[in-house]
N, C-alpha and C. Protein backbone atom coordinates (compact mmCIF):
# COMPACT_ATOMS: atom_id res chain seq x y z
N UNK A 1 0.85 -1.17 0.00
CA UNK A 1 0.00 0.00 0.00
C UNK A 1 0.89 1.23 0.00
N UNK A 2 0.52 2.39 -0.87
CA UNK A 2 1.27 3.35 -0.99
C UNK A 2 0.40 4.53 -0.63
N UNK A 3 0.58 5.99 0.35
CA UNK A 3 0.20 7.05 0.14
C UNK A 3 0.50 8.28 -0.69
N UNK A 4 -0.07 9.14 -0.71
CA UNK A 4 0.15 10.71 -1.32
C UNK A 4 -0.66 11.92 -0.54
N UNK A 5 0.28 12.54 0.29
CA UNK A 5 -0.32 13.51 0.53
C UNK A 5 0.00 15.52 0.65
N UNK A 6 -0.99 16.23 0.73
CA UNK A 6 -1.14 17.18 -0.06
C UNK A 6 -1.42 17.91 1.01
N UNK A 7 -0.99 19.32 1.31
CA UNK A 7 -2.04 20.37 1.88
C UNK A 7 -2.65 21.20 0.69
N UNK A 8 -4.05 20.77 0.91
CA UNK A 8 -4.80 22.12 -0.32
C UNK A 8 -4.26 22.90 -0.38
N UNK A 9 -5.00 23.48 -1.36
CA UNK A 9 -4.88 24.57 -2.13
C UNK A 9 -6.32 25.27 -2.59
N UNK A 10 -5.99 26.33 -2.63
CA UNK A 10 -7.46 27.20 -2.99
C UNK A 10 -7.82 26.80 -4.86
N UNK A 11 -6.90 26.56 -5.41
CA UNK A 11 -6.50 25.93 -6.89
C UNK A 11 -6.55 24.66 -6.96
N UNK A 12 -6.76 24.28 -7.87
CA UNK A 12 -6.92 22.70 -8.05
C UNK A 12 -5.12 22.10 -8.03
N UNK A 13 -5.58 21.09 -6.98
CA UNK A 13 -4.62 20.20 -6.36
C UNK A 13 -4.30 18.82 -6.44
N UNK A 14 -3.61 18.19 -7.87
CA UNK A 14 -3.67 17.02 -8.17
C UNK A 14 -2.95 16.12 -7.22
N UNK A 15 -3.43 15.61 -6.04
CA UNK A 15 -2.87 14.79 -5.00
C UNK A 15 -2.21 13.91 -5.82
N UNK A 16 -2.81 12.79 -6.67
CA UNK A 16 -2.58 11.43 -7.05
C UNK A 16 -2.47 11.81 -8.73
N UNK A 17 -1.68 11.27 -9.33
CA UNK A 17 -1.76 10.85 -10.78
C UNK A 17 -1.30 9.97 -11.35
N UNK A 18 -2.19 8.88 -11.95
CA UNK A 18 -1.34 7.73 -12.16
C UNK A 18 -0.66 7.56 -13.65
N UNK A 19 0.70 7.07 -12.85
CA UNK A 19 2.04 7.43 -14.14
C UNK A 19 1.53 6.14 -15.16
N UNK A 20 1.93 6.73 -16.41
CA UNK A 20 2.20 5.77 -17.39
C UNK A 20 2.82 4.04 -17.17
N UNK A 21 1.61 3.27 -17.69
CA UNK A 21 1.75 1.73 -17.71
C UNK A 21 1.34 0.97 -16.39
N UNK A 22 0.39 2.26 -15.18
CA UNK A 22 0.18 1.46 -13.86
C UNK A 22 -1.75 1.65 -14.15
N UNK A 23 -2.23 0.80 -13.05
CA UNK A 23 -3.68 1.16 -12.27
C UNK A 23 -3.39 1.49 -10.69
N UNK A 24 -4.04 2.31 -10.38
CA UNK A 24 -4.27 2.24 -8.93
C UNK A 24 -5.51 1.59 -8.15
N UNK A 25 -5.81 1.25 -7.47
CA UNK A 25 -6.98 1.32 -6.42
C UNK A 25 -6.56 2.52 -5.56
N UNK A 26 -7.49 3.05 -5.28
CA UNK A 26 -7.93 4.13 -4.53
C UNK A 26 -8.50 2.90 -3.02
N UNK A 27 -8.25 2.67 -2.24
CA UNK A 27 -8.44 2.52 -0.82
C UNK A 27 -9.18 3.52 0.16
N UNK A 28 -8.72 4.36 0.39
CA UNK A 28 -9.05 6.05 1.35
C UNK A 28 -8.76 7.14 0.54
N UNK A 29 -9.03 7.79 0.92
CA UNK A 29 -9.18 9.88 1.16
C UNK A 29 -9.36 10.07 2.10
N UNK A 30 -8.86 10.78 2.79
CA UNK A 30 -9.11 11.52 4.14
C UNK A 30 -8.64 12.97 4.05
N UNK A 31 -9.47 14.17 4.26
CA UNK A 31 -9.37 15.05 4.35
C UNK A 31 -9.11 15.84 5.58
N UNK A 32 -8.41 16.69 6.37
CA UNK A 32 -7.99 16.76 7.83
C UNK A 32 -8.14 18.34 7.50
N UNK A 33 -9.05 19.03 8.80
CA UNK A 33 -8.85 20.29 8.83
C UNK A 33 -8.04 20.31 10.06
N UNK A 34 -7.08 20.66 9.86
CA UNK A 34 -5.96 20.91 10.77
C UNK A 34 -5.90 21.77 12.07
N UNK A 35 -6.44 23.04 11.60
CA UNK A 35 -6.80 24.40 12.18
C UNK A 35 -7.85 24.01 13.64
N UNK A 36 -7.26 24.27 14.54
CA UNK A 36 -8.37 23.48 15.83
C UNK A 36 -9.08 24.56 16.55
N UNK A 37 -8.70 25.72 16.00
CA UNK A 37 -9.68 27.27 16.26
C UNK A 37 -10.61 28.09 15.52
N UNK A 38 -10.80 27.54 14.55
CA UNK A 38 -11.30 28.12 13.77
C UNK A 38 -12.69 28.42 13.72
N UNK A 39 -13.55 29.24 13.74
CA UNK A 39 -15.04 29.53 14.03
C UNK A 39 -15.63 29.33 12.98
N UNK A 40 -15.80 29.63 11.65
CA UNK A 40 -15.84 29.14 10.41
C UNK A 40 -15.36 27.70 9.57
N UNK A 41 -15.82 26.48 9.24
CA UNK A 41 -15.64 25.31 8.53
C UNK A 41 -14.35 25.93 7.44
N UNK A 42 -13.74 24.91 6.81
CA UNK A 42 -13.12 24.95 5.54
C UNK A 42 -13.88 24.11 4.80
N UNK A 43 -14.01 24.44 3.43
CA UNK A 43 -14.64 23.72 2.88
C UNK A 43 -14.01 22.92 1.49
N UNK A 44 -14.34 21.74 1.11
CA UNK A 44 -13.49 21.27 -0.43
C UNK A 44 -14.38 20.75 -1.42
N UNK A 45 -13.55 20.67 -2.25
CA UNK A 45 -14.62 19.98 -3.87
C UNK A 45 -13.47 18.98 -3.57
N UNK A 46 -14.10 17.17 -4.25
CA UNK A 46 -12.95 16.15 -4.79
C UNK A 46 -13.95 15.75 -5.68
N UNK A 47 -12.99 15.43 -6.98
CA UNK A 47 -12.41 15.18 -8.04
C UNK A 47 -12.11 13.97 -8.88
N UNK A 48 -12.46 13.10 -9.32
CA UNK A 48 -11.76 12.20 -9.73
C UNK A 48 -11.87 12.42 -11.56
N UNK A 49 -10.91 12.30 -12.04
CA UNK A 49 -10.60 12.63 -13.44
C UNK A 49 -9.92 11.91 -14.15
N UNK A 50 -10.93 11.21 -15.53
CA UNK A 50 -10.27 10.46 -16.52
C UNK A 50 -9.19 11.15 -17.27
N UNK A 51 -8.16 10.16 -17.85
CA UNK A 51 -7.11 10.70 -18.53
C UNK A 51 -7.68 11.61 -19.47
N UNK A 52 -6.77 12.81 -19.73
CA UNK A 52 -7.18 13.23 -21.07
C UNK A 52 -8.66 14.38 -20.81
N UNK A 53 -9.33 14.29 -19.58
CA UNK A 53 -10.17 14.74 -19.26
C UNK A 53 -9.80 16.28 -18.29
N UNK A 54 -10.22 17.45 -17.84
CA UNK A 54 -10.51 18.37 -17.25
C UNK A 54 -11.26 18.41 -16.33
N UNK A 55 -10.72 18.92 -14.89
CA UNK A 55 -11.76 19.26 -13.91
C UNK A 55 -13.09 19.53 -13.96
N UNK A 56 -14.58 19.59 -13.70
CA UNK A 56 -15.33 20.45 -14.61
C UNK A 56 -16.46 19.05 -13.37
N UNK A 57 -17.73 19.97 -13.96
CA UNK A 57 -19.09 19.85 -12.78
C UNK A 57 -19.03 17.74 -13.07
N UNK A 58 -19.11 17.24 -14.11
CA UNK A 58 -19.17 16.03 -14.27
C UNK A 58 -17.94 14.79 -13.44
N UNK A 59 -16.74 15.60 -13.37
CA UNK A 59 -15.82 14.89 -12.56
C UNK A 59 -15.94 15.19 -10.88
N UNK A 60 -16.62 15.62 -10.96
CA UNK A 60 -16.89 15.70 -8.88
C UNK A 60 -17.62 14.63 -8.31
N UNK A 61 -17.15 14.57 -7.15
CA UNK A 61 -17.80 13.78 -6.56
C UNK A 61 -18.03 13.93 -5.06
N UNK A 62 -17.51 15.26 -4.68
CA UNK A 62 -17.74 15.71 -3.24
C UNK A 62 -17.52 17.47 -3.17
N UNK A 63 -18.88 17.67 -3.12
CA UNK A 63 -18.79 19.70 -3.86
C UNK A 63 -19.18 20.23 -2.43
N UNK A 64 -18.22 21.49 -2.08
CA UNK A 64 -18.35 22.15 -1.00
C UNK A 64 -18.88 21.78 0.45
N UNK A 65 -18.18 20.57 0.50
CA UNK A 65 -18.04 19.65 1.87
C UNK A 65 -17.46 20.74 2.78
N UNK A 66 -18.43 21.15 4.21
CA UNK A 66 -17.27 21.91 5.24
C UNK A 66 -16.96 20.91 6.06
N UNK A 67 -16.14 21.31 6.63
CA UNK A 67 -14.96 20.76 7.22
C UNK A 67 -14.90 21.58 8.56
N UNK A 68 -15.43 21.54 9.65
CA UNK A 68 -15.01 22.36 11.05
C UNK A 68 -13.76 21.81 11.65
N UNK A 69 -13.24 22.67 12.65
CA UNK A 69 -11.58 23.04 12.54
C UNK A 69 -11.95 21.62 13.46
N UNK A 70 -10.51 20.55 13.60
CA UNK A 70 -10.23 19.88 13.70
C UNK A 70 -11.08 18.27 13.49
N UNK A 71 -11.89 18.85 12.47
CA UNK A 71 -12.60 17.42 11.96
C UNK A 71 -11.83 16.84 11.09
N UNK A 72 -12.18 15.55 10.62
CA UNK A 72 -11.80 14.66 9.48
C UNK A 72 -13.05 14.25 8.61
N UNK A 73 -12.76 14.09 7.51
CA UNK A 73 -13.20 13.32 6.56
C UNK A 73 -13.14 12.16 5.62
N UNK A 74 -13.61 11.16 5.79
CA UNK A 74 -13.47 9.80 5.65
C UNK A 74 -14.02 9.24 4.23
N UNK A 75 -13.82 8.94 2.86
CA UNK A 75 -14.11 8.78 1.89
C UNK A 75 -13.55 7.42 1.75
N UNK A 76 -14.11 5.98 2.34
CA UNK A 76 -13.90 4.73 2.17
C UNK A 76 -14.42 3.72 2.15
N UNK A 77 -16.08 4.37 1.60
CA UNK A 77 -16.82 3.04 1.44
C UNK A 77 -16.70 2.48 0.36
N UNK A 78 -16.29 2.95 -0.92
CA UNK A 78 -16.15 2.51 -2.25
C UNK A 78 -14.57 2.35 -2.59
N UNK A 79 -14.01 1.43 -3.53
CA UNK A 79 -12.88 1.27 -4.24
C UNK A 79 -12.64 1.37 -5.25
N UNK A 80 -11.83 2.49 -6.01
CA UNK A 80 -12.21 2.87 -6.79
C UNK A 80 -10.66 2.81 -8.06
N UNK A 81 -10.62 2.29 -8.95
CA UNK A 81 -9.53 2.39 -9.25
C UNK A 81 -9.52 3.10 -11.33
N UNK A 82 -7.97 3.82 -10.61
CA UNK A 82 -7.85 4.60 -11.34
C UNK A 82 -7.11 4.05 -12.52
N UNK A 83 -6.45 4.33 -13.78
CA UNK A 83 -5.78 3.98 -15.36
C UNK A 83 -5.05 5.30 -15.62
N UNK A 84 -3.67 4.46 -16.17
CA UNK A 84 -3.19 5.75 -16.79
C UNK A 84 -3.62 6.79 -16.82
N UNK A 85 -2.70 7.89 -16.39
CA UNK A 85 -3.51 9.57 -16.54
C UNK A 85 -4.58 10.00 -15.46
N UNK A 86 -4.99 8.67 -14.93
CA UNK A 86 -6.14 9.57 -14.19
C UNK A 86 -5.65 10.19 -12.80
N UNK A 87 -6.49 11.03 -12.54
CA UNK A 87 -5.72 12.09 -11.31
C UNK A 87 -7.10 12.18 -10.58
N UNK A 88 -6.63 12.37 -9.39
CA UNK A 88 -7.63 12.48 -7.70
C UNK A 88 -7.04 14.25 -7.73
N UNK A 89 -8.42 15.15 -8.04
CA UNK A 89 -7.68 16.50 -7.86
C UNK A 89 -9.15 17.46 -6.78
N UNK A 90 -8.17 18.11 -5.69
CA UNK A 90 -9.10 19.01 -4.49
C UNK A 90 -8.83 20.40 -4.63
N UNK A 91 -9.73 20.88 -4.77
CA UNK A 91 -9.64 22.18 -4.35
C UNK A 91 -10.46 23.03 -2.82
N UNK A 92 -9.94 23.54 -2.21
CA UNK A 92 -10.42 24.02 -1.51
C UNK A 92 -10.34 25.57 -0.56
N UNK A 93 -10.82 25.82 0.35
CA UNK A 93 -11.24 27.28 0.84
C UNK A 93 -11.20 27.53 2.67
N UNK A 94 -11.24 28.39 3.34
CA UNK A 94 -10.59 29.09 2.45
C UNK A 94 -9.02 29.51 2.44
N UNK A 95 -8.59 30.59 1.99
CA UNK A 95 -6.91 30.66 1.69
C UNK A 95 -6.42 31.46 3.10
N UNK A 96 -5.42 30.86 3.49
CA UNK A 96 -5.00 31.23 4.65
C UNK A 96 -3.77 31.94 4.54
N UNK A 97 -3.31 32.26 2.99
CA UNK A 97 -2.19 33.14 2.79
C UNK A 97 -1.67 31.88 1.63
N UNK A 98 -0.82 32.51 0.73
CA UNK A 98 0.00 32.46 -0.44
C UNK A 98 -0.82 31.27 -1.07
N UNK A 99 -2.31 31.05 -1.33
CA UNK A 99 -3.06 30.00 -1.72
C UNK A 99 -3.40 29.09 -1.15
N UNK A 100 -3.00 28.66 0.35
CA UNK A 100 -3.14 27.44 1.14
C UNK A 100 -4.08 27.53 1.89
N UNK A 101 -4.59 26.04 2.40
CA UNK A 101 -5.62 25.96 3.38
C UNK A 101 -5.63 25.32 4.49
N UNK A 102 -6.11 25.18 5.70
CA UNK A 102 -6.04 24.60 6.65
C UNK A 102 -6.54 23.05 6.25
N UNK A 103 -6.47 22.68 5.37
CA UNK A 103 -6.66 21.01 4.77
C UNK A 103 -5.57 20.64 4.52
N UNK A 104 -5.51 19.54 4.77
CA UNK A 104 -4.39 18.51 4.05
C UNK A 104 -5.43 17.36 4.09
N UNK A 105 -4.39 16.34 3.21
CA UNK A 105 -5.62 15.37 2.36
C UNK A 105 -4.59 14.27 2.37
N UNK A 106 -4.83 13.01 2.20
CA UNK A 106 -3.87 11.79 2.24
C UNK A 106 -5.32 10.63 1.24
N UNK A 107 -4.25 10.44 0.32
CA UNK A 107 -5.10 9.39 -0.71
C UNK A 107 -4.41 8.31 -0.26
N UNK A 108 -4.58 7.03 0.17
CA UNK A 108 -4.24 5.56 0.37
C UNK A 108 -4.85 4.95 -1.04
N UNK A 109 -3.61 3.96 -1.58
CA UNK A 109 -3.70 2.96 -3.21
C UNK A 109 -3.28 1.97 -2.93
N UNK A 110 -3.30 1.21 -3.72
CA UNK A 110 -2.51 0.10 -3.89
C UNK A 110 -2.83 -0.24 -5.73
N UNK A 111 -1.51 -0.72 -5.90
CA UNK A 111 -1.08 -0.96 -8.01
C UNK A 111 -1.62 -1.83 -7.93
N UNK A 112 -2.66 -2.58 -9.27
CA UNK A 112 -3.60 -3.14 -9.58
C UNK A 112 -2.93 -3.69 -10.89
């Protein structure tokens, strides 16, 4: 089993992309609002995107999820596996300076 992980970004944030000649399984996502003061949620979009394909309303699969400061988010009832090119991409809110967010995100795989 292999991870990848990311602190958002207010911009789209390709955690995972799978390199040329592999599959992945997707296992977990977990999304972590880090921030344990915060009075206001953070909130994220995730993503999953065929090769060759663009971010866009049809590749979502989790739109403006908040997130209150020191919650988690658990995306592991399904297994989902990815092909060449395809990318696990988050964006999220809000920016806490130079584009970043109080999220970080950890995708769990395993090569198929």
């Amino acid at each position: 089993m292999a991870i990848a992980n990311a602190q958002l970004t207010t911009t789209q944030n390709n955690i995972l992309v799978v390199p040329a000649g592999k599959s992945y399984a997707i296992t977990t996502i977990i999304v972590c609002n880090t921030n344990l003061s915060a009075t206001t949620p953070s909130t994220f979009d995730l993503h999953l995107v065929k090769s060759g394909q663009a971010v866009a309303v049809d590749t979502t699969i989790v739109k403006g999820l908040e997130l209150p400061a020191g919650e988690t988010f658990t995306f592991d009832s399904e297994r989902i596996v990815l092909e060449e090119g395809d990318f696990v991409a988050v964006e999220a809110d809000p920016d806490i300076g130079s584009g970043l967010t109080d999220l970080a995100a950890t995708v769990s795989y395993l090569e198929v």
